[in-house]
C-alpha atoms as a PDB file:
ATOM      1  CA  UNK A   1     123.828 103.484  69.080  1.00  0.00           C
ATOM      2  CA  UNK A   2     120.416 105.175  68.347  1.00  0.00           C
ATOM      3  CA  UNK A   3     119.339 104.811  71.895  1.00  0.00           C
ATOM      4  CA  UNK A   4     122.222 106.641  72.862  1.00  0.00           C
ATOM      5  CA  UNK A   5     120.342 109.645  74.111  1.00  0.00           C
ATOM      6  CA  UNK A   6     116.587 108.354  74.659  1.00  0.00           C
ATOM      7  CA  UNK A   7     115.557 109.392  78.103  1.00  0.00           C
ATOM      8  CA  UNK A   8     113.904 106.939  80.321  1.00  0.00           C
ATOM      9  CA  UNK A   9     110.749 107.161  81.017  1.00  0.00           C
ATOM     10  CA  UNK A  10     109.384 107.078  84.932  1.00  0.00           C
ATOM     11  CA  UNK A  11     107.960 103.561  84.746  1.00  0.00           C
ATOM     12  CA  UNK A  12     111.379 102.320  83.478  1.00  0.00           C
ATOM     13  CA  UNK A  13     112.857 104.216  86.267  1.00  0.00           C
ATOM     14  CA  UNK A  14     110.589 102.513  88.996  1.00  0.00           C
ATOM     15  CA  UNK A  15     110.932  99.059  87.039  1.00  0.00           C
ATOM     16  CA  UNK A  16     114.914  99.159  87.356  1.00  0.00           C
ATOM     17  CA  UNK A  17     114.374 100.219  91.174  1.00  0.00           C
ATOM     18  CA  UNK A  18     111.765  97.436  92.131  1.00  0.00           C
ATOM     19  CA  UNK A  19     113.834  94.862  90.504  1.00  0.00           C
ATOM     20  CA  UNK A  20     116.814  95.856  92.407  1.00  0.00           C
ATOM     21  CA  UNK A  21     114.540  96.058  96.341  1.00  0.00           C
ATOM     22  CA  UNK A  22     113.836  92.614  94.961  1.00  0.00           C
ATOM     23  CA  UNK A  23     116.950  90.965  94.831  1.00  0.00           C
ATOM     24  CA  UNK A  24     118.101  92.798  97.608  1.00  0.00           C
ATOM     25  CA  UNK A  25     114.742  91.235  99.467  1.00  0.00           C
ATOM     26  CA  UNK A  26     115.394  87.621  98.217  1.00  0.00           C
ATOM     27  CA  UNK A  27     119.177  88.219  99.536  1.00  0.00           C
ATOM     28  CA  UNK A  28     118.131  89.434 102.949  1.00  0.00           C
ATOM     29  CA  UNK A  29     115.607  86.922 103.478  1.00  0.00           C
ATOM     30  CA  UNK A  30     117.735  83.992 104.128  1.00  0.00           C
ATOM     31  CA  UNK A  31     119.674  85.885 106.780  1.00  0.00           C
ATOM     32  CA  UNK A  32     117.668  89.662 108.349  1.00  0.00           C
ATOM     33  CA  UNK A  33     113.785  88.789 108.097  1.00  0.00           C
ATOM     34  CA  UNK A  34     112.999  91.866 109.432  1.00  0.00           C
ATOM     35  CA  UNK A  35     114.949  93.873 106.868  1.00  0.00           C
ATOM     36  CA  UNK A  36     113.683  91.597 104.144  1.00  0.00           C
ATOM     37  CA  UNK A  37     110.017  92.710 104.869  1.00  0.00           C
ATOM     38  CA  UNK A  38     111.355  96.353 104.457  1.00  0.00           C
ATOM     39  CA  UNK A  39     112.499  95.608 101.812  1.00  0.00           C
ATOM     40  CA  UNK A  40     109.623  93.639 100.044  1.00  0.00           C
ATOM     41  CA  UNK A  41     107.187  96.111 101.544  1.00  0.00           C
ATOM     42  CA  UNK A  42     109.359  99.111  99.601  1.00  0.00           C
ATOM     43  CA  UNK A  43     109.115  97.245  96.556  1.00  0.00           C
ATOM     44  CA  UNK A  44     105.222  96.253  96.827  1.00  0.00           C
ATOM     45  CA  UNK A  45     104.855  99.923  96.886  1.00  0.00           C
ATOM     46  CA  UNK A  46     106.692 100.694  93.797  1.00  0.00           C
ATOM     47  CA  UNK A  47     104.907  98.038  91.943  1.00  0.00           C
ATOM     48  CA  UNK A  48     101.928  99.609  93.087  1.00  0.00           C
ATOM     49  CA  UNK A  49     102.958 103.122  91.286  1.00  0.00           C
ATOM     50  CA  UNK A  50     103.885 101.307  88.494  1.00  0.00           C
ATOM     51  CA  UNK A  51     100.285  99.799  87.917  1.00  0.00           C
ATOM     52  CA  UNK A  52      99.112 102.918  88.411  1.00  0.00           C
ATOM     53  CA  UNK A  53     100.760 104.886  85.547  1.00  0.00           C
ATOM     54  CA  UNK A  54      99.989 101.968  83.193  1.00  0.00           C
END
């Protein structure tokens, strides 16, 4: 209930957004390769923010 109006911050933002390229990489890669590396390339980039405001 407390948590109710906490903000998130940006690396929680980019967290929720790399884990959902991610799935949508691991779904892709059985059937659109080339979307999947899209996809996994997107998300190597966002990890790469991330590290960056840690």
């Amino acid at each position: 209930m407390f948590g109710l109006f906490k903000k998130t911050s940006e690396t929680e933002k980019l967290q929720k957004q790399y884990e959902k390229l991610m799935a949508e990489w691991h779904k892709l890669s059985t059937t659109n390769r080339a979307e999947s590396d899209k996809k996994y390339t997107e998300a190597q980039l966002i990890a790469d923010k991330i590290n960056k405001l840690k």
